[in-house]
PDB file of N, CA and C in Angstrom:
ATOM      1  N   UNK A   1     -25.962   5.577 -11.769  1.00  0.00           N
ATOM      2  CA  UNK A   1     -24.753   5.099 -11.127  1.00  0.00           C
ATOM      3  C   UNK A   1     -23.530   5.767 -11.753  1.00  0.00           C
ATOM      4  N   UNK A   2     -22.376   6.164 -11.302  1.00  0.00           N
ATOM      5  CA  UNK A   2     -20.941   6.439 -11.518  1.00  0.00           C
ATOM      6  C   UNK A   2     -20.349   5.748 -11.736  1.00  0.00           C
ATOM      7  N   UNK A   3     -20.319   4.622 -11.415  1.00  0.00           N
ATOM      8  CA  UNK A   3     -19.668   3.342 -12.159  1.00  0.00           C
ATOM      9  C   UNK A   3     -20.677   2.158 -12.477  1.00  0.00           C
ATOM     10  N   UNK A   4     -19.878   1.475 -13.403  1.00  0.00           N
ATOM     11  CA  UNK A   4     -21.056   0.097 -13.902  1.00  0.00           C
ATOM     12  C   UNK A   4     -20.043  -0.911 -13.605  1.00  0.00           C
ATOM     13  N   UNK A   5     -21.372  -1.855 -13.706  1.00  0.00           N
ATOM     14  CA  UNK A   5     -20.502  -3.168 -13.217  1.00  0.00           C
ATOM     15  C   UNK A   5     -19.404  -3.880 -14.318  1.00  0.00           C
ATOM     16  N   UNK A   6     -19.611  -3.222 -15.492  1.00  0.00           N
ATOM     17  CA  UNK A   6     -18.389  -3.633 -16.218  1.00  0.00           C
ATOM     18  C   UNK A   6     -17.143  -3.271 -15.971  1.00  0.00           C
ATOM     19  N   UNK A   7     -17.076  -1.996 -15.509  1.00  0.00           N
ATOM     20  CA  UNK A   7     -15.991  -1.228 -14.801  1.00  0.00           C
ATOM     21  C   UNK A   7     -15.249  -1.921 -14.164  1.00  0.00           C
ATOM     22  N   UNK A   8     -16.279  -2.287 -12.972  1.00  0.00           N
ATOM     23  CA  UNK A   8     -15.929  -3.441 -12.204  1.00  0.00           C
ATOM     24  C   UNK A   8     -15.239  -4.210 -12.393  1.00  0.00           C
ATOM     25  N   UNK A   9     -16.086  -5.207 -12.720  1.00  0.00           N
ATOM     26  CA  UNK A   9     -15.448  -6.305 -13.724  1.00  0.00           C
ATOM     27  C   UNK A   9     -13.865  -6.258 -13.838  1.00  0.00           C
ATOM     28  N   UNK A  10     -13.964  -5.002 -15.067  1.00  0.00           N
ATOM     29  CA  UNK A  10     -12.641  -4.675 -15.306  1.00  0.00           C
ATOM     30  C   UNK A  10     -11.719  -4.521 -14.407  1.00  0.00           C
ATOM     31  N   UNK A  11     -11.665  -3.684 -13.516  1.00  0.00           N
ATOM     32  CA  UNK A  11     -11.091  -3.302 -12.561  1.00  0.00           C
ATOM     33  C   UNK A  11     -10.283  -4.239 -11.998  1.00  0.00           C
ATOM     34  N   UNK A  12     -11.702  -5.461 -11.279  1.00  0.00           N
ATOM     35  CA  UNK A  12     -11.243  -6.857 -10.762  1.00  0.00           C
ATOM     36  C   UNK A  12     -10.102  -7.437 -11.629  1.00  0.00           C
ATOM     37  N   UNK A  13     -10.392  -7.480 -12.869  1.00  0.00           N
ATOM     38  CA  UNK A  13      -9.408  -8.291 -13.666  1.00  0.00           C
ATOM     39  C   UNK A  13      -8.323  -8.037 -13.658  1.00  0.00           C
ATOM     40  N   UNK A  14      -8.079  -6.773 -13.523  1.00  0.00           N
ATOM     41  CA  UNK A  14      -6.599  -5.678 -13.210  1.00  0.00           C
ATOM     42  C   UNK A  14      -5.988  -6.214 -12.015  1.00  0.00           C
ATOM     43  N   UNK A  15      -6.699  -6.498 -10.688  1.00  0.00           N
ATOM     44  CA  UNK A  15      -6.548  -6.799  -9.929  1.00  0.00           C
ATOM     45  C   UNK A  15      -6.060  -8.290  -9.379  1.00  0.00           C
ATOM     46  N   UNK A  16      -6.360  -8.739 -10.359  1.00  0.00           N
ATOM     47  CA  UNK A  16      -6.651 -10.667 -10.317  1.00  0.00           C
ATOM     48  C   UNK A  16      -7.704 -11.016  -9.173  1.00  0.00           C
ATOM     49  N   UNK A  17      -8.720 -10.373  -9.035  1.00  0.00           N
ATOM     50  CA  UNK A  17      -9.241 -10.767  -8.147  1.00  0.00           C
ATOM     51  C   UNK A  17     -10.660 -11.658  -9.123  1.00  0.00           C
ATOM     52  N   UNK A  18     -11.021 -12.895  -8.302  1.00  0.00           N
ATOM     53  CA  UNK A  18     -12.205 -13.663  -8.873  1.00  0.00           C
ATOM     54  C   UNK A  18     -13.287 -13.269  -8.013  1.00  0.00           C
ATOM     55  N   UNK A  19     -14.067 -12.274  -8.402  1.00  0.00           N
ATOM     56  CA  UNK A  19     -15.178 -12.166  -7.845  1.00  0.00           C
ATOM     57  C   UNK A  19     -16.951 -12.996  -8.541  1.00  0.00           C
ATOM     58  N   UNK A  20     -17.189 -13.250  -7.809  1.00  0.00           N
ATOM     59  CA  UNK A  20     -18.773 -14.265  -7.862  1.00  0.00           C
ATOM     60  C   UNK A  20     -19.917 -12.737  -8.474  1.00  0.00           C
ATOM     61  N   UNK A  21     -20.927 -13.288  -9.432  1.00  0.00           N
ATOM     62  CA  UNK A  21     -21.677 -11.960  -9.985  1.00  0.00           C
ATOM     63  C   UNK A  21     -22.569 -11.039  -8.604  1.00  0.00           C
ATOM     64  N   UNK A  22     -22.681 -11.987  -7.491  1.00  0.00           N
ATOM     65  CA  UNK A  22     -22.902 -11.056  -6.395  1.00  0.00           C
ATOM     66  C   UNK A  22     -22.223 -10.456  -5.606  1.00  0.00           C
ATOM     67  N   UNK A  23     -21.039 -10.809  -5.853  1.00  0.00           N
ATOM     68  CA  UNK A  23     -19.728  -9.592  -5.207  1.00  0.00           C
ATOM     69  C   UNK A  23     -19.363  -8.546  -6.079  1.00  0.00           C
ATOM     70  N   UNK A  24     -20.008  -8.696  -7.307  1.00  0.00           N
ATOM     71  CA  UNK A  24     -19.518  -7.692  -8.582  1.00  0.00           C
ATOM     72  C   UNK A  24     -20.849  -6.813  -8.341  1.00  0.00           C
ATOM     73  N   UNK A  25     -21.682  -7.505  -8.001  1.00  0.00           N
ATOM     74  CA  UNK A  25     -23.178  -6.108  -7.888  1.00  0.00           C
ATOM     75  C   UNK A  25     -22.990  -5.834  -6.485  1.00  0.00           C
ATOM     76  N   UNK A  26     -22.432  -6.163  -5.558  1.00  0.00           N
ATOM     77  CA  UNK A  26     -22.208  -5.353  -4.252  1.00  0.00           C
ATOM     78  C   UNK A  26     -21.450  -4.297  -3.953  1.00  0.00           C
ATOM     79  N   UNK A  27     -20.145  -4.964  -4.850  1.00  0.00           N
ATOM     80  CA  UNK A  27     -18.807  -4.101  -4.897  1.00  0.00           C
ATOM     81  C   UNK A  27     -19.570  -2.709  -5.991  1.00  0.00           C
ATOM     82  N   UNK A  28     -20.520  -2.820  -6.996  1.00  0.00           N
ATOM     83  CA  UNK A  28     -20.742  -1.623  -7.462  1.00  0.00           C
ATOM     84  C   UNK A  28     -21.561  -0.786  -7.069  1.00  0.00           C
ATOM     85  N   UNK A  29     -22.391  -1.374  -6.444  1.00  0.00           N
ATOM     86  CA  UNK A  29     -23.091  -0.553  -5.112  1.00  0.00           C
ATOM     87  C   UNK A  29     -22.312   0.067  -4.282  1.00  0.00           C
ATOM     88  N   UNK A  30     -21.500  -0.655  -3.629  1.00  0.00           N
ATOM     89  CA  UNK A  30     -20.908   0.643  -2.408  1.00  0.00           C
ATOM     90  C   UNK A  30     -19.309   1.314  -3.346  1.00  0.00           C
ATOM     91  N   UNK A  31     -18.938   1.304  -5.001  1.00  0.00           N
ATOM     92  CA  UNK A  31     -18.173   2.390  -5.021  1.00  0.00           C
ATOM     93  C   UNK A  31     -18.897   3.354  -5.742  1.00  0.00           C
ATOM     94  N   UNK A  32     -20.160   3.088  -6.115  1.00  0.00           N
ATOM     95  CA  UNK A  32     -20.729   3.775  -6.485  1.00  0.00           C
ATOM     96  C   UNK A  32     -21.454   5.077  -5.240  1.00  0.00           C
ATOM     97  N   UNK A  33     -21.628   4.414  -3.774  1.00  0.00           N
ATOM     98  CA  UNK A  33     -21.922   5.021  -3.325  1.00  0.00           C
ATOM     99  C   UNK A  33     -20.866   6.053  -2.250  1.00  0.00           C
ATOM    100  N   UNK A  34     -19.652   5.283  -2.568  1.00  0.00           N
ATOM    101  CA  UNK A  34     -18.286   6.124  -2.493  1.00  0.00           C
ATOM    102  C   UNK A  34     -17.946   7.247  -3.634  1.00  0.00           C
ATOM    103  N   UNK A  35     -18.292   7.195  -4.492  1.00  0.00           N
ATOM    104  CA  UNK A  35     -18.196   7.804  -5.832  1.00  0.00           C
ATOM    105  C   UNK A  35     -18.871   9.328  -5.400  1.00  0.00           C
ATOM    106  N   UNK A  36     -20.531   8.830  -5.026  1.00  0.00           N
ATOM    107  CA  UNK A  36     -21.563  10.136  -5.117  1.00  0.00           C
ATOM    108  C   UNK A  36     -20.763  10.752  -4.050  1.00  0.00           C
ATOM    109  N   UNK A  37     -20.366   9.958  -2.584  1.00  0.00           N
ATOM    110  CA  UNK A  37     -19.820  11.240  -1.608  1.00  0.00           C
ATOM    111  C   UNK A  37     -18.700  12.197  -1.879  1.00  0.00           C
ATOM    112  N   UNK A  38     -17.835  11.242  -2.847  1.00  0.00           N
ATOM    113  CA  UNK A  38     -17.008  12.311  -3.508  1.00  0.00           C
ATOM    114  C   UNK A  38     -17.077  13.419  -4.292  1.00  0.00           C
ATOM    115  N   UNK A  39     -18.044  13.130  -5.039  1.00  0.00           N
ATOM    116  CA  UNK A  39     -18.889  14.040  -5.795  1.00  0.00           C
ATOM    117  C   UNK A  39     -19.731  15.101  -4.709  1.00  0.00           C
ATOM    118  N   UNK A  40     -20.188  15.201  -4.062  1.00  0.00           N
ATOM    119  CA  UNK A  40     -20.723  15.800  -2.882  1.00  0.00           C
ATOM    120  C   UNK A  40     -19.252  16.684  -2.324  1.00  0.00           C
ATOM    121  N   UNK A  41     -18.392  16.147  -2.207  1.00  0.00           N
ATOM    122  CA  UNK A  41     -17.627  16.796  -1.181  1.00  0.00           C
ATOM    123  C   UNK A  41     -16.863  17.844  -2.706  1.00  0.00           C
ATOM    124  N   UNK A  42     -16.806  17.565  -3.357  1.00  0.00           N
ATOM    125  CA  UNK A  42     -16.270  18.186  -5.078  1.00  0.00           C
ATOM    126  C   UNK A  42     -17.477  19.432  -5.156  1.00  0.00           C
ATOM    127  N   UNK A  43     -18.174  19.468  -4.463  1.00  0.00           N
ATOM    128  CA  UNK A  43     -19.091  20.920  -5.039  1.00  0.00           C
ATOM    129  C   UNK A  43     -19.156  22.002  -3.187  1.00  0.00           C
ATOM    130  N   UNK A  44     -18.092  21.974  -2.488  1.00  0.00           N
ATOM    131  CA  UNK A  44     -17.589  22.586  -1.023  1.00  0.00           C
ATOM    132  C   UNK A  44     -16.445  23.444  -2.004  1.00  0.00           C
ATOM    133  N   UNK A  45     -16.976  24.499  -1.530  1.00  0.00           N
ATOM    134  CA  UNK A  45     -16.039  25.437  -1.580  1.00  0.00           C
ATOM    135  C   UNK A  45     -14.492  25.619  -0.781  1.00  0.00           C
ATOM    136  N   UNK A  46     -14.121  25.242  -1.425  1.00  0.00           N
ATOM    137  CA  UNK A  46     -12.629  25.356  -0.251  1.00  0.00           C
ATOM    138  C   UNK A  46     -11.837  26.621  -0.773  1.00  0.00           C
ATOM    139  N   UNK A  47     -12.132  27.561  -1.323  1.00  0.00           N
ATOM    140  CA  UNK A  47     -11.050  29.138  -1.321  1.00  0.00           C
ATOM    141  C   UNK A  47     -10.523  29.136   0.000  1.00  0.00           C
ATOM    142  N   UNK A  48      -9.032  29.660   0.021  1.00  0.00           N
ATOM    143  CA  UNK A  48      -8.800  29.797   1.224  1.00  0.00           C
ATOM    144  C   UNK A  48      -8.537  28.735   2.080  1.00  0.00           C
ATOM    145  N   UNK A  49      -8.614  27.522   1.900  1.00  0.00           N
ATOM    146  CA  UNK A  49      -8.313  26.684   3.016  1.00  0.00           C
ATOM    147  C   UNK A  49      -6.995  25.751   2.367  1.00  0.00           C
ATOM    148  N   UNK A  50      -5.523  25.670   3.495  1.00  0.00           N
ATOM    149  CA  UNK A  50      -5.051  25.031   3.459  1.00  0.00           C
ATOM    150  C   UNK A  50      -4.690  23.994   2.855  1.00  0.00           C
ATOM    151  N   UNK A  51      -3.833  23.618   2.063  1.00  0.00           N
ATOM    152  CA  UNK A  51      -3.747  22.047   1.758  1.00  0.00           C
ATOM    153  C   UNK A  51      -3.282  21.335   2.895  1.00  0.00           C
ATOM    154  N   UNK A  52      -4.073  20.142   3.475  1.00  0.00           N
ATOM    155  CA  UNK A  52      -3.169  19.613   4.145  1.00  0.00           C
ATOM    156  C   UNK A  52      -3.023  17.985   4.037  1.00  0.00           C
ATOM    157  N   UNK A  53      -2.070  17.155   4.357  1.00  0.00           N
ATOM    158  CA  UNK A  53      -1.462  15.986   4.276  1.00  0.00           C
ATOM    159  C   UNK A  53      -1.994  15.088   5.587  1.00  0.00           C
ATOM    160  N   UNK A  54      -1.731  15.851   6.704  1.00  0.00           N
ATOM    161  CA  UNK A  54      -2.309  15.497   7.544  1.00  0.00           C
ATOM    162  C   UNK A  54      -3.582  15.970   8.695  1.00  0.00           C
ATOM    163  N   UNK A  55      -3.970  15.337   9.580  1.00  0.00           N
ATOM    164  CA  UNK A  55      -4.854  15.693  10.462  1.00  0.00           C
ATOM    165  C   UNK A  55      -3.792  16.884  11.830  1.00  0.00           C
ATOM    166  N   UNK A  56      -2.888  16.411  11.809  1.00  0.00           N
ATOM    167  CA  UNK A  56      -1.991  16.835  12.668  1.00  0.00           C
ATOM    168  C   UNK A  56      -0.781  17.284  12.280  1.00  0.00           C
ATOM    169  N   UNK A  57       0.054  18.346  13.052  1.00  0.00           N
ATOM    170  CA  UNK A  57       1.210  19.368  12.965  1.00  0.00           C
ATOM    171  C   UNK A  57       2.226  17.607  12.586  1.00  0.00           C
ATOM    172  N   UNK A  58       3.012  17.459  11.641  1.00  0.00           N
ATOM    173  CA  UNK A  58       3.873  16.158  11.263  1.00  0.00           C
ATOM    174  C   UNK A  58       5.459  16.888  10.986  1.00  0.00           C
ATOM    175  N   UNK A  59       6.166  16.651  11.887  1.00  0.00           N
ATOM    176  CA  UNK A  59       7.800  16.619  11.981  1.00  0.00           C
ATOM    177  C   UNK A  59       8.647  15.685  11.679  1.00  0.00           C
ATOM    178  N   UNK A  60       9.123  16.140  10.662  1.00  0.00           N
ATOM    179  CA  UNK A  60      10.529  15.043  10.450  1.00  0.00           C
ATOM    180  C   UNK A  60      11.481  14.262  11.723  1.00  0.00           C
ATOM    181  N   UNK A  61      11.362  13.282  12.092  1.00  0.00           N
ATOM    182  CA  UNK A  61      11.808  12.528  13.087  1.00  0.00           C
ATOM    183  C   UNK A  61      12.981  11.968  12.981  1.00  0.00           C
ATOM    184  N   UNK A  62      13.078  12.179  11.688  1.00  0.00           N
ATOM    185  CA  UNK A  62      14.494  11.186  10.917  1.00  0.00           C
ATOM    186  C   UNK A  62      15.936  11.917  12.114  1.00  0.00           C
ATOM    187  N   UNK A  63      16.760  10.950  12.025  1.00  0.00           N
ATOM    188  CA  UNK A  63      17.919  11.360  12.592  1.00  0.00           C
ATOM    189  C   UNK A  63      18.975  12.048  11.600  1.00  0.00           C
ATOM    190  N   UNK A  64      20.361  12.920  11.829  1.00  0.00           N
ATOM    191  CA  UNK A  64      21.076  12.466  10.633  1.00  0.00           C
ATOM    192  C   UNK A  64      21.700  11.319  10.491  1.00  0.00           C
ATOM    193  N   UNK A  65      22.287  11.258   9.600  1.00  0.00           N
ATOM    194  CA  UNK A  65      23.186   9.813   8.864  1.00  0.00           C
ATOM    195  C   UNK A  65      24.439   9.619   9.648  1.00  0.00           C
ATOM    196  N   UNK A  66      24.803   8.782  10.180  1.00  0.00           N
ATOM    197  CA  UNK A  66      26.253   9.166  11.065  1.00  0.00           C
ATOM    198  C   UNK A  66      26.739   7.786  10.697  1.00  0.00           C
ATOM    199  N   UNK A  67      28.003   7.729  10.187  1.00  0.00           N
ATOM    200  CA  UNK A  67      28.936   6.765  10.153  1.00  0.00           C
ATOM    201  C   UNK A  67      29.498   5.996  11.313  1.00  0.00           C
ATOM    202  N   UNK A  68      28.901   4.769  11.263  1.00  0.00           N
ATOM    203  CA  UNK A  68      29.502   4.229  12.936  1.00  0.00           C
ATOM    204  C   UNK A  68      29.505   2.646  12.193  1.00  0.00           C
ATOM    205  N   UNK A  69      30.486   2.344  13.267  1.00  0.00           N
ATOM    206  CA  UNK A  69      31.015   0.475  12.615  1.00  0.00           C
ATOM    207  C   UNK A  69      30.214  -0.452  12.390  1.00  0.00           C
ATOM    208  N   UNK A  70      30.297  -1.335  11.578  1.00  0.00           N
ATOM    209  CA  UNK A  70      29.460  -2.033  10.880  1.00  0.00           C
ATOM    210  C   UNK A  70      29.401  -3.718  11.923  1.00  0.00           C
ATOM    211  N   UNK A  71      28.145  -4.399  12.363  1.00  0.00           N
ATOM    212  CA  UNK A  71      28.477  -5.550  13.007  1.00  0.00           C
ATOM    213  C   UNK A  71      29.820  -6.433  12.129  1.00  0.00           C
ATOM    214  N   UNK A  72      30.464  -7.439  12.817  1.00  0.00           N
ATOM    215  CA  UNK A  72      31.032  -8.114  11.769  1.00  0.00           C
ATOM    216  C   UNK A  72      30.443  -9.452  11.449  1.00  0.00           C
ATOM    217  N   UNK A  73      30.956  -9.707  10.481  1.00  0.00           N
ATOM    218  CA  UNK A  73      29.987 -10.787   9.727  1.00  0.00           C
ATOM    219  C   UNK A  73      29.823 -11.578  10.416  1.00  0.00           C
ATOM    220  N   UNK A  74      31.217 -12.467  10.932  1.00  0.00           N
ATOM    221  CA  UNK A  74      30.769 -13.640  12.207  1.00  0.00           C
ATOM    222  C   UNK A  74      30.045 -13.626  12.787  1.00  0.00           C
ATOM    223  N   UNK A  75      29.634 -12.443  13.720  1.00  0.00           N
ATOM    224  CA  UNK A  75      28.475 -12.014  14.237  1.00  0.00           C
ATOM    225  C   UNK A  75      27.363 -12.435  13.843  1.00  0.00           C
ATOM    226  N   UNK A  76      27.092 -11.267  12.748  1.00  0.00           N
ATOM    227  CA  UNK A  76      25.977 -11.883  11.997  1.00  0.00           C
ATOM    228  C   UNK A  76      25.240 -12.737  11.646  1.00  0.00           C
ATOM    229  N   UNK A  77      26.567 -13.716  11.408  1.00  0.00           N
ATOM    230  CA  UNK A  77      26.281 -14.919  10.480  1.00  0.00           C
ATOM    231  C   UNK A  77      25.719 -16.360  11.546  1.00  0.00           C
ATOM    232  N   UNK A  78      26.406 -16.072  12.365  1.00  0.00           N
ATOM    233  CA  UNK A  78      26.321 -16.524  14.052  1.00  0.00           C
ATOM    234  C   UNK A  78      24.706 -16.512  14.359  1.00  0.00           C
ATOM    235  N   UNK A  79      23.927 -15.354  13.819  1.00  0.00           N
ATOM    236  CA  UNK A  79      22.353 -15.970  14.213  1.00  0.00           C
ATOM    237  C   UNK A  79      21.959 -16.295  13.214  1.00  0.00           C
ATOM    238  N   UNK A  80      22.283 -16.806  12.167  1.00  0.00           N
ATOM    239  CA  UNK A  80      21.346 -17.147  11.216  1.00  0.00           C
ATOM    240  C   UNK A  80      21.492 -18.684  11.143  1.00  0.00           C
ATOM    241  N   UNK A  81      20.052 -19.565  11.022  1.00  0.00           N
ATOM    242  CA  UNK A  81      20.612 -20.908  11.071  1.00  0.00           C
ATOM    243  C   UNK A  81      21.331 -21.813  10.001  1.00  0.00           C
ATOM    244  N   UNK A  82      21.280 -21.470   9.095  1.00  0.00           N
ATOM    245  CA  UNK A  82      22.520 -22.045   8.134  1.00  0.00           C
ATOM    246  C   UNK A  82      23.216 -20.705   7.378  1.00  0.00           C
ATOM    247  N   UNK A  83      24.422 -21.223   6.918  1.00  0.00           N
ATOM    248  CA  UNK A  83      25.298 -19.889   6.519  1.00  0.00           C
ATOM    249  C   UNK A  83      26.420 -20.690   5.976  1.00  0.00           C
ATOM    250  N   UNK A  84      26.842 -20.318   5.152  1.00  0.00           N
ATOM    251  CA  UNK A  84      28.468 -20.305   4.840  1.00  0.00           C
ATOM    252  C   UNK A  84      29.964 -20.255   4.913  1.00  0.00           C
ATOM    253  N   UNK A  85      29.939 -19.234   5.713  1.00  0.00           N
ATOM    254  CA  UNK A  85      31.100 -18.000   6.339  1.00  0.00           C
ATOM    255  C   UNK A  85      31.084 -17.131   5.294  1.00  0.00           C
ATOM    256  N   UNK A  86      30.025 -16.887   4.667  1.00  0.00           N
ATOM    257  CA  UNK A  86      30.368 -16.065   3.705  1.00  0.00           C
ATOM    258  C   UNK A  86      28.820 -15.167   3.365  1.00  0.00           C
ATOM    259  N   UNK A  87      28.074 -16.209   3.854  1.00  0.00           N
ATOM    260  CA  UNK A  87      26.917 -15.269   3.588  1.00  0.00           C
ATOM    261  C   UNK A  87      25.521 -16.384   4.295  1.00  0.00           C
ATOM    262  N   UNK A  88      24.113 -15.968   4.459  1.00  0.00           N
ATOM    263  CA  UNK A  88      23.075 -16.588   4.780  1.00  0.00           C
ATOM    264  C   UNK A  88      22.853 -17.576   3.845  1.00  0.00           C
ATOM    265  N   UNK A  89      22.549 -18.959   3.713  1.00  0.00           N
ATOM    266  CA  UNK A  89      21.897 -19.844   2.924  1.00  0.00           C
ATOM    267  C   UNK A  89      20.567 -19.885   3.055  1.00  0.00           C
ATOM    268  N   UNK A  90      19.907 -19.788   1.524  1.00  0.00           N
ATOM    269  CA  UNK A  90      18.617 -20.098   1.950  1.00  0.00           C
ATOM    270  C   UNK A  90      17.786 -20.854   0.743  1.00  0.00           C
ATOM    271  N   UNK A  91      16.456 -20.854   0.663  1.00  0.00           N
ATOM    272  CA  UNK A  91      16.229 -22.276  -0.327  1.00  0.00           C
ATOM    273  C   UNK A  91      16.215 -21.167  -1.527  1.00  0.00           C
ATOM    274  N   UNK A  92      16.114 -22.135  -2.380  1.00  0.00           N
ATOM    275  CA  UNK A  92      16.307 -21.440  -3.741  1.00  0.00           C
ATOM    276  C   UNK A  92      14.349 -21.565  -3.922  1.00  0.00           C
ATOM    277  N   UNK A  93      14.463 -20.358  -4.462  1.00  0.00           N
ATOM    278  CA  UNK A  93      12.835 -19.515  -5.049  1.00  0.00           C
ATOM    279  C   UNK A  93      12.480 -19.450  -6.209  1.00  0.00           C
ATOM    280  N   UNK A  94      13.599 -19.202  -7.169  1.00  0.00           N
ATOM    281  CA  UNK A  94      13.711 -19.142  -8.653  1.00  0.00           C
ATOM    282  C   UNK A  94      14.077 -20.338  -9.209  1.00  0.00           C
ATOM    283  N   UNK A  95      13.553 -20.497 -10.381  1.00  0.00           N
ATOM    284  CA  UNK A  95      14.279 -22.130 -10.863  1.00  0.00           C
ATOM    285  C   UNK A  95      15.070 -21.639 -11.984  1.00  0.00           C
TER     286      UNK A  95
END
């Protein structure tokens, strides 16, 4: 195997995830068997071929930046269901 289930383990813990000892021997079964295909595809010769990012030709879509007026707050503030006049109210998260 390429990885062990302590790995695992570990890994999970990194993760906070609580896995059961038969999700820890499943989960190392299939990255282990993700592991070997990588390893497989690591001994293909690629001289000569491209790096690529994508499957397809990818164009920047972005617009430029253009300065145009800002809603005004009333507005704004107008859909939100409680507010101030000064800003959105909302519950407190932090103590």
């Amino acid at each position: 195997m390429k990885i062990s289930k302590q790995e695992v383990e570990h890994v999970a813990r990194l993760a906070r995830l609580d896995l059961s000892d038969a999700e820890v021997e499943k989960m190392t079964g299939q990255l282990d068997t993700i592991l070997q295909y990588v390893a497989k595809l690591d001994e293909l010769d690629t001289t000569g071929v491209a790096v690529t990012t994508h499957s397809q030709d990818v164009v920047n879509a972005f617009r430029d930046d253009e300065v145009r007026e800002s809603l005004p707050r009333e507005k704004a503030l107008a859909a939100g269901s409680r507010q101030n006049g000064e800003a959105f109210v909302v519950p407190k998260v932090i103590g």
